[in-house]
Each structure stands twice: as structure tokens, then as C-alpha cells.
Protein backbone atom coordinates (compact mmCIF):
# COMPACT_ATOMS: atom_id res chain seq x y z
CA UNK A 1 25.35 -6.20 4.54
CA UNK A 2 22.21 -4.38 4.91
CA UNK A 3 19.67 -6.27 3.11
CA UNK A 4 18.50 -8.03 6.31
CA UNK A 5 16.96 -4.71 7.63
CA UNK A 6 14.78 -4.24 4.43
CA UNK A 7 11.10 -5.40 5.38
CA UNK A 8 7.66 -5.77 3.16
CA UNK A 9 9.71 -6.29 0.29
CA UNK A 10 9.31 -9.34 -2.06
CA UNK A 11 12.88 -8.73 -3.12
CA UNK A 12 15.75 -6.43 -2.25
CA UNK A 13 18.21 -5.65 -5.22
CA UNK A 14 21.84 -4.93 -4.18
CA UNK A 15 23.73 -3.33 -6.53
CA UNK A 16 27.34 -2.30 -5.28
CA UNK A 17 26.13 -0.61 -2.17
CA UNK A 18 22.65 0.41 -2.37
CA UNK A 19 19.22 -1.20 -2.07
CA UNK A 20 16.38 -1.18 -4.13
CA UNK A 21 13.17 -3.02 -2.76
CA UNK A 22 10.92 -4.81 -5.07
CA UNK A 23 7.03 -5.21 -4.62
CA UNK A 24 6.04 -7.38 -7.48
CA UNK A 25 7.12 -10.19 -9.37
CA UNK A 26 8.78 -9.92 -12.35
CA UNK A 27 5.73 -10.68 -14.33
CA UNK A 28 3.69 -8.51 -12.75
CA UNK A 29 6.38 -5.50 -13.27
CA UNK A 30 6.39 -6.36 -17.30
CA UNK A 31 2.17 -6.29 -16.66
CA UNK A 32 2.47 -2.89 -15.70
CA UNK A 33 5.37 -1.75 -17.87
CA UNK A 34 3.01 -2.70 -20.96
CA UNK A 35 0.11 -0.61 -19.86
CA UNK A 36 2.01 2.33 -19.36
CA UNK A 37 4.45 4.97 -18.35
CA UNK A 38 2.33 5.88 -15.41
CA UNK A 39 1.66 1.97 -14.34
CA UNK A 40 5.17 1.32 -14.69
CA UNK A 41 6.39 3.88 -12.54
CA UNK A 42 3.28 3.44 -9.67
CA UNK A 43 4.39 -0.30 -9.59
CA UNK A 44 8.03 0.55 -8.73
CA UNK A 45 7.53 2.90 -6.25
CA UNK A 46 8.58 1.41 -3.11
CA UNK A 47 4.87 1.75 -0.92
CA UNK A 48 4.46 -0.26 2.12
CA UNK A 49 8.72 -0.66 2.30
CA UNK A 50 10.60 0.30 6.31
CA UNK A 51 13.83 -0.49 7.37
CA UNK A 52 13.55 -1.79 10.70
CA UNK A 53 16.33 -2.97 13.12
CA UNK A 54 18.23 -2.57 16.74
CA UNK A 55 20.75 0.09 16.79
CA UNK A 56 22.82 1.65 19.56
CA UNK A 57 23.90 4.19 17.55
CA UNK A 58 23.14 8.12 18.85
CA UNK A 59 22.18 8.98 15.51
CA UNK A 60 21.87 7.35 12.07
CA UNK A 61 21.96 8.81 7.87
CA UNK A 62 21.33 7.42 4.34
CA UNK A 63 21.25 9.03 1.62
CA UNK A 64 18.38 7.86 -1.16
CA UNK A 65 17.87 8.51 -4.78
CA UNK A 66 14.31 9.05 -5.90
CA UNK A 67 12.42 8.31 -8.89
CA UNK A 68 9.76 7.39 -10.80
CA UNK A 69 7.41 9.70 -9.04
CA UNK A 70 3.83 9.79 -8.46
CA UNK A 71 3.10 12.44 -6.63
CA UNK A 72 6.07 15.04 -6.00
CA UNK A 73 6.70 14.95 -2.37
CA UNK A 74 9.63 12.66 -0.89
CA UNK A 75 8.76 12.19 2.79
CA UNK A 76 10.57 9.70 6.00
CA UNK A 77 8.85 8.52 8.82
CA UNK A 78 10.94 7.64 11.84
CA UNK A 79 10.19 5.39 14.88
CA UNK A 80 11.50 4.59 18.31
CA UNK A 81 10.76 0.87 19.83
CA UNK A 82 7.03 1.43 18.04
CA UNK A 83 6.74 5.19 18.98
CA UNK A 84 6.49 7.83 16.63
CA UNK A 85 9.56 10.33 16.39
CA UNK A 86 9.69 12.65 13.17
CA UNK A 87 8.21 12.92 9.62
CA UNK A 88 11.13 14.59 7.70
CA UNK A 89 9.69 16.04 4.31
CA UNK A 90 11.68 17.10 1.26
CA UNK A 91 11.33 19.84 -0.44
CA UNK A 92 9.23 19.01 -3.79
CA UNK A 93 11.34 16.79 -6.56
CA UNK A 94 13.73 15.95 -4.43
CA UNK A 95 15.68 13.36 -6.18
CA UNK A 96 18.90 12.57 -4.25
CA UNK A 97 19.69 13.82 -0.82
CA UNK A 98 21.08 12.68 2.32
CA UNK A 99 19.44 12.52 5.80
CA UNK A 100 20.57 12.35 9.36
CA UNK A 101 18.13 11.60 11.86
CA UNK A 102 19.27 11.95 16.07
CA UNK A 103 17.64 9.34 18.10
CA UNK A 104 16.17 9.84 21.54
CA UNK A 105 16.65 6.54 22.95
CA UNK A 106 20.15 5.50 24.57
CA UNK A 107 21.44 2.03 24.16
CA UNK A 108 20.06 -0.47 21.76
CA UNK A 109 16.70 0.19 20.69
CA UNK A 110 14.24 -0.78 17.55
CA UNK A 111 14.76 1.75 14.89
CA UNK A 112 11.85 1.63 11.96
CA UNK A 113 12.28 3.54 9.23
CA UNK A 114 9.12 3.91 6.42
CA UNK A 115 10.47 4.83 3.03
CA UNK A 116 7.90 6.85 0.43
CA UNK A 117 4.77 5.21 -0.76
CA UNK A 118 4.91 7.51 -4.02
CA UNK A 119 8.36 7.09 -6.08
CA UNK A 120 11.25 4.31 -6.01
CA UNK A 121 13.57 5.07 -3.81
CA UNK A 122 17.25 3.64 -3.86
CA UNK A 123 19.28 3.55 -0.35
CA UNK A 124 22.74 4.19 -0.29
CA UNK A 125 25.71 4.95 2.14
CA UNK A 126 23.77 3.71 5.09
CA UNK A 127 25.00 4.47 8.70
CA UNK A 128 23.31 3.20 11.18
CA UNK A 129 25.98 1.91 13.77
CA UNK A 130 26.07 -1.35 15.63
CA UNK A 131 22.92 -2.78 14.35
CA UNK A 132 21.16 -6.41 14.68
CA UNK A 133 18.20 -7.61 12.05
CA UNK A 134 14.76 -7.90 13.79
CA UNK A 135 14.19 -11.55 13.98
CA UNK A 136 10.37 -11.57 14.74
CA UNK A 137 8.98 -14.57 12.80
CA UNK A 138 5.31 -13.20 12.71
CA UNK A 139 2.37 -15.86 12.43
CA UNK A 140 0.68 -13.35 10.04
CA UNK A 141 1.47 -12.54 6.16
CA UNK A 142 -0.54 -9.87 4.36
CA UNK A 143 -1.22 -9.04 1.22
CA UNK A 144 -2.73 -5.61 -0.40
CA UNK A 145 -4.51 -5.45 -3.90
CA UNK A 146 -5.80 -2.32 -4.81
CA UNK A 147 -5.71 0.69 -6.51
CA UNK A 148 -4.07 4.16 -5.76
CA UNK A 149 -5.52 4.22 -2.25
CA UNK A 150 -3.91 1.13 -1.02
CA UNK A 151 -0.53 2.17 -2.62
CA UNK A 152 -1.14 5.19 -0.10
CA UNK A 153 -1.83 7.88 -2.31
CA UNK A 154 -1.72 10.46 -1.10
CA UNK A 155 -0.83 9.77 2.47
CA UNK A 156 2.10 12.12 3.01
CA UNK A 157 3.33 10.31 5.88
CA UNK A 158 4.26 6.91 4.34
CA UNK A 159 3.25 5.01 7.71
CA UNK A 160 -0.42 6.20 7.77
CA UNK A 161 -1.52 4.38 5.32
CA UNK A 162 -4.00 1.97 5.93
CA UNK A 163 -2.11 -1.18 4.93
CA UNK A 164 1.18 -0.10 6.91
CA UNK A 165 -1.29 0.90 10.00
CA UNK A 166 -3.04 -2.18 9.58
CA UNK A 167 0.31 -4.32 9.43
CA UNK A 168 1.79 -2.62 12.55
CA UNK A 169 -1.25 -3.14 14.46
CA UNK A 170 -1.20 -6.76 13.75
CA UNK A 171 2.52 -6.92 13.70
CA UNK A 172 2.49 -8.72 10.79
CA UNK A 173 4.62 -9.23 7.43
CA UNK A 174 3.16 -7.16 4.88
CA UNK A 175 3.69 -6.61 1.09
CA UNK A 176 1.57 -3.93 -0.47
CA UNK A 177 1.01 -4.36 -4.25
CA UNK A 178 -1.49 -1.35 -4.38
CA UNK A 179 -0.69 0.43 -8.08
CA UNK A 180 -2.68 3.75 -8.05
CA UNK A 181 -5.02 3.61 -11.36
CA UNK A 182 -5.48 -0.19 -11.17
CA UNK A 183 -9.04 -2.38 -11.69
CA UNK A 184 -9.80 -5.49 -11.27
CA UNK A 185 -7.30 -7.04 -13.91
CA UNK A 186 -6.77 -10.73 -13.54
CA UNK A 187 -3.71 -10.60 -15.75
CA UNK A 188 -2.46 -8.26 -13.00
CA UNK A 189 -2.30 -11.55 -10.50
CA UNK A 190 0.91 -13.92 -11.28
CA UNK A 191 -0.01 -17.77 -10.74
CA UNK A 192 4.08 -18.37 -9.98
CA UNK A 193 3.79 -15.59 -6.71
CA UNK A 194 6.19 -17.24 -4.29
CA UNK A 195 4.75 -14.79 -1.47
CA UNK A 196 1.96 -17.00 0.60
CA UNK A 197 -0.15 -14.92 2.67
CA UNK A 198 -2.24 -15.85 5.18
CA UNK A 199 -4.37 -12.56 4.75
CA UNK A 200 -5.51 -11.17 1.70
CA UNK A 201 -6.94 -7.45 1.23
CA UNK A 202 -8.30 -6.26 -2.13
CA UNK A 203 -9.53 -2.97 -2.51
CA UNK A 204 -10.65 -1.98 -6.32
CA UNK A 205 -13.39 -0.64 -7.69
CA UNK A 206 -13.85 2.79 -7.82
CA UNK A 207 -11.28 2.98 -10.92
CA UNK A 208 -13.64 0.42 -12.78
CA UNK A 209 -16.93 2.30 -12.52
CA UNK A 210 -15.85 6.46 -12.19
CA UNK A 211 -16.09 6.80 -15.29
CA UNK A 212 -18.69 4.55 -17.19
CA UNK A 213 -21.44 6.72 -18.48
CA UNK A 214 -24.34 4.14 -18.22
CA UNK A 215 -25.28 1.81 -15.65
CA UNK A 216 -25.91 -1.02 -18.75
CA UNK A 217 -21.89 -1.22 -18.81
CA UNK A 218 -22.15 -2.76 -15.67
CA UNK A 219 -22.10 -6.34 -16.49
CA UNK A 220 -18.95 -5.96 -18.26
CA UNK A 221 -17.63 -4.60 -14.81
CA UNK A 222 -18.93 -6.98 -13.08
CA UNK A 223 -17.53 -10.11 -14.94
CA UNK A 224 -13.71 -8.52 -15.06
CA UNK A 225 -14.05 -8.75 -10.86
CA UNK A 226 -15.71 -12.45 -11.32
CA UNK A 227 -12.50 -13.25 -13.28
CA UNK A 228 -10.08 -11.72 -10.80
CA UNK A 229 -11.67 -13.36 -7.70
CA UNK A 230 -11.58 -17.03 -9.62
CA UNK A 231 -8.04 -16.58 -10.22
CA UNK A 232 -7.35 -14.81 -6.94
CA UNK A 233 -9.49 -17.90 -5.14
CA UNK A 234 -7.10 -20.34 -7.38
CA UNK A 235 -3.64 -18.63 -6.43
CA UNK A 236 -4.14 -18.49 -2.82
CA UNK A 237 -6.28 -20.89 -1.90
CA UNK A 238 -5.09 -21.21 1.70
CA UNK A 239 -5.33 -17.18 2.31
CA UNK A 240 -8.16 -15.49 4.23
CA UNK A 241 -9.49 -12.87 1.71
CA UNK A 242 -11.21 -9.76 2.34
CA UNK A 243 -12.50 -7.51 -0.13
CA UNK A 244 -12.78 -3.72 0.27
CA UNK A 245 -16.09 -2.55 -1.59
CA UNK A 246 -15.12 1.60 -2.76
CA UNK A 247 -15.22 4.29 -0.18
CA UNK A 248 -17.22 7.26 -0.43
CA UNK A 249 -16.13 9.78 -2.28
CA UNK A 250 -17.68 12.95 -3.54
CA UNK A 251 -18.83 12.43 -6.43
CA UNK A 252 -21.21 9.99 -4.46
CA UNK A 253 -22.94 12.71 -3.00
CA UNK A 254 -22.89 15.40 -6.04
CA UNK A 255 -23.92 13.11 -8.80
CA UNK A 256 -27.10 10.92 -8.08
CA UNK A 257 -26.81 8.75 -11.45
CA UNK A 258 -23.11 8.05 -10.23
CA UNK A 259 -24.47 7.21 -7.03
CA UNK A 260 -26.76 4.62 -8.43
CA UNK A 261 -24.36 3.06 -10.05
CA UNK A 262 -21.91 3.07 -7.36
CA UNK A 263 -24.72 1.69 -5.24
CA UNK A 264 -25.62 -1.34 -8.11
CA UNK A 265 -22.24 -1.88 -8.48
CA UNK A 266 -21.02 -2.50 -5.02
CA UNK A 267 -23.92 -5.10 -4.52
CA UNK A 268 -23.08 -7.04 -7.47
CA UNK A 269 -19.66 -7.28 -6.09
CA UNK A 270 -21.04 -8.32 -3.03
CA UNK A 271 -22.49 -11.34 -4.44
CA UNK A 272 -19.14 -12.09 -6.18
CA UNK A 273 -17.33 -12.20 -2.90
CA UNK A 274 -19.83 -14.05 -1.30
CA UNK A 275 -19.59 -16.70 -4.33
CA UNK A 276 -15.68 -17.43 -3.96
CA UNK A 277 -16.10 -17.23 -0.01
CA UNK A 278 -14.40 -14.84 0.77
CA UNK A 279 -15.22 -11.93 3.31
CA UNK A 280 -16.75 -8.35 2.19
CA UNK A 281 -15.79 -5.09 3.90
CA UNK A 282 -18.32 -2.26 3.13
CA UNK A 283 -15.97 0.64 2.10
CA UNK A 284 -18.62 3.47 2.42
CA UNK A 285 -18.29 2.68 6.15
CA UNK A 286 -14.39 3.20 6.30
CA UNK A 287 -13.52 6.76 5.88
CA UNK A 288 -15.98 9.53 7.23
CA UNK A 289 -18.11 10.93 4.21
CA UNK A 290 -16.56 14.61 4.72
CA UNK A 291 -14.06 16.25 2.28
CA UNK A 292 -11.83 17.50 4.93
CA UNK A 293 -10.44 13.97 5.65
CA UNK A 294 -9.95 13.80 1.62
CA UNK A 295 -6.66 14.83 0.54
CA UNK A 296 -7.91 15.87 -3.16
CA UNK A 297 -11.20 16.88 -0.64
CA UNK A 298 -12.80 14.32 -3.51
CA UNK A 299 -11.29 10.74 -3.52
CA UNK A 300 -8.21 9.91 -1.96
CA UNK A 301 -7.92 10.30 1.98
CA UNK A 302 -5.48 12.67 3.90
CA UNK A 303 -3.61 11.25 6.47
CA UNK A 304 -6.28 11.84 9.03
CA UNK A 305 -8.75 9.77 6.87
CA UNK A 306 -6.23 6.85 6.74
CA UNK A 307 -6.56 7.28 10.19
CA UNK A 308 -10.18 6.37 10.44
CA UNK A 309 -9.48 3.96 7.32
CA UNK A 310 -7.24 1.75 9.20
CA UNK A 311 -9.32 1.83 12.64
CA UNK A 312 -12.04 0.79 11.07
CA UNK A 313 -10.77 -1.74 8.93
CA UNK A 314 -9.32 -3.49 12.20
CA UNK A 315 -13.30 -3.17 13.70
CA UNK A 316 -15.02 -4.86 10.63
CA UNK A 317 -12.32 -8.01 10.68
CA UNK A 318 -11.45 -8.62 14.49
């Protein structure tokens, strides 16, 4: 009944009554299930998934089971026709609850609902009144490769991160396939995908060279992205790719031999991208280089430096 409200999903699961939504292929899950506990569970969380429909109803509730966690905050993010209502946190750990959100707006309106970015989350016992699917047909499809940062770790709101900013901006389809801890892993990429985007946004790197010690391991870096981008290139021909060189970070700034080998490393990939023909966005001009829009205050960006992030982003392709 409800699967039709279920958007940037590759597949929704329906078992009895409640809805799981899928990111990957199955492939791509067993990929991750063989590296490990902690790639298993970052590929099933459900990042970049909203309900999204018309409603007249006065109020609407769900309740959600949560798992596979990774980080330990649960958080909802709730929107009127496009317009930012409530962020409704739970408390830490919070693995099955129920919540009932009013809405403002009388008679049918567009009701979007983001769903955490950090565990799985299972929907059940869904209220939502007299509702109708969104039947939008947008011209745009993208796609999001990346590491933690694109899953939208550690965003707390799950609709500030950059790919779901970037997606409602563009109102576009979206499926985000960020898994935090990832590299450029060409086994990672499933030649059978049946999602086609029209967009594609990777954004590794920073995972692949934090924590060489020597700037001659390079190469070895460098030829695991030439790999990726062949196959990438060979997958989805047809797709408009960007790629997302690292944003700062502070190790940048406290560690000069780091630097240099962020700096060596991000014009190597430059040439890569430029090989395959794809598009390069410079990272370190993203985010502002200050720890306060840093989460960690070191790597991953607070909701305020998604913020800049997505804004950005949207400047350097438009």
C-alpha cells in the first residue's frame, strides 16, 4: 500500500506491513558484507531515503525500528510543500519507537519525510490519512559514490546532507550509495546496476591516502582510482560524472608531510578524471577550512558545513 511513497530507494522490501528501503544491489550488499561488520552495516543504513507524498491528514505517525547503527543518534526531518517544519531527535540508541508529527498546513499538501542517514531503519504502522504518491517524473537521476561524507556522516539532520540538498535543489531522483570508510574499490561498482543516472557524483579519497605513511605509496593509490574510473566510465557511459577531489580537513593544516601528499595526490587524480572525461570538483574549495563547521572539528562536516558543501557544489557545476 505504501511502497509508492518511498523515494531514493533502489528497492523497497515489504514484508507484512513494513518497509525497508534498499540502496545497493544485491552484489554490492554481499561486497560490503565480506569486508566487514562495519561495511555491512554502513551499506544498509537507509542514507539519502524520504517518504514524500500529498496528505490531507491534520497529523500523521509511524513507528520505525532501527538498526545497524553508525553513529548513535536516530533523527526525522519533516517538510511542508518544500518548507522546513521540525527535526525530531531520539534520544541515543533508540531502536523502536513511534512518532506523531502535527502538520501546519490544512487541506492536501506535500508531506516529505527524510529517514536517518546513519542506521537501517524499518517503517511500520504508517498513518498518514488520505494520501496520493507524488507523480513528478523528474528529467534528472543522480547518483552518489563516496565515502562516509556522502553517506552524511555525521549530518544530524538527515536532509542537510549534501547529496539530499543537492537533489532537492535540482529536484531530482537521487540514490545515495555513500558507505562511510569506503575507497576507490572497483569491485564496489556492479556492471548489472539497473539504476541509469544521468548525473554521477563520486567523492573518495581521503580514506585512500589518511593513512599511508610515505608519499612513494602513492602510485598504488593512484592506479586503484584509474581502475574505478575505467569501470565507472564502462557502466555508465551515458552519465555526466563529476568527481569530488577530498575536502580540507585538519590534518591538512597540522601535518605538512600529510599535506604534501594530500596535495600530490589530488593532482594525480586530477589527471585521472581528466583522462576518462569526466568533470573534477576541487573539494578543498567546498567546505570552509575552519573546525567549527567540522562535526568531529577534524573531518566530517556539521550540518552547517553541509550547508556550504552543498551551495557550493551547485556553484562549481551550474
Amino acid at each position: 500500500m505504501y511502497k509508492c511513497i518511498f523515494k531514493n530507494a533502489y528497492k523497497i522490501i515489504k514484508n507484512d506491513e513494513s518497509y525497508l528501503a534498499i540502496r545497493f544491489t544485491e552484489k554490492q550488499l554481499e561486497y560490503y558484507k565480506n569486508k566487514s561488520a562495519a561495511a555491512e552495516d554502513r551499506s544498509r543504513d537507509t542514507a539519502g531515503i524520504c517518504m514524500d507524498f500529498y496528505t490531507d491528514a491534520e497529523e500523521i505517525s509511524f513507528a520505525y525500528k532501527a538498526c545497524c547503527f553508525s553513529r548513535r543518534y536516530v533523527g526525522f526531518d519533516f517538510y511542508e510543500d518544500g518548507i522546513f517544519r521540525k527535526h525530531i531527535e531520539e534520544a541515543l540508541d533508540t531502536k523502536q519507537s513511534v512518532i506523531t508529527h502535527p502538520l501546519e498546513k490544512k487541506g492536501y499538501k506535500r508531506v516529505t519525510v527524510y529517514i536517518p542517514n546513519l542506521s537501517e531503519i524499518t517503517m511500520y504502522d504508517l498513518n498518514i490519512g488520505n494520501f496520493k504518491p507524488i507523480e513528478e517524473n523528474s528529467e534528472k537521476k543522480l547518483l552518489f559514490l563516496g565515502d562516509s561524507i556522502t553517506q552524511g556522516m555525521v549530518a544530524q539532520s538527515p536532509s542537510l546532507a549534501f547529496t539530499t540538498q543537492l537533489a532537492r535543489a535540482w529536484k531530482a531522483e537521487s540514490l545515495n550509495r555513500g558507505v562511510g570508510g569506503a575507497r576507490f574499490e572497483a569491485d564496489s561498482l556492479d556492471d548489472e546496476d539497473e539504476y541509469n543516472p544521468t548525473h554521477i557524483f563520486t567523492a573518495y579519497g581521503i580514506n585512500d591516502i589518511y593513512h599511508l605513511e610515505s608519499i612513494d605509496e602513492l602510485p598504488a593509490v593512484i592506479n586503484q582510482a584509474d581502475i574505478y574510473m575505467q569501470k565507472l566510465k564502462k557502466i555508465y557511459n551515458d552519465a555526466l560524472v563529476y568527481v569530488i577531489t577530498p575536502i580540507w580537513c585538519l590534518r591538512y593544516d597540522e601535518d605538512k608531510y600529510f599535506a604534501k601528499i594530500f596535495d600530490e595526490y589530488t593532482g594525480k587524480l586530477m589527471k585521472i578524471v581528466e583522462k576518462y572525461g569526466f568533470t573534477v570538483v576541487n573539494g578543498m574549495n567546498l567546505v570552509p577550512h575552519d573546525t567549527k563547521y567540522f562535526q568531529d572539528h577534524s573531518v566530517h562536516p556539521a550540518d552547517s558545513g553541509f550547508n556550504h558543501y552543498a551551495e557550493n557544489l551547485i556553484k562549481a557545476i551550474e
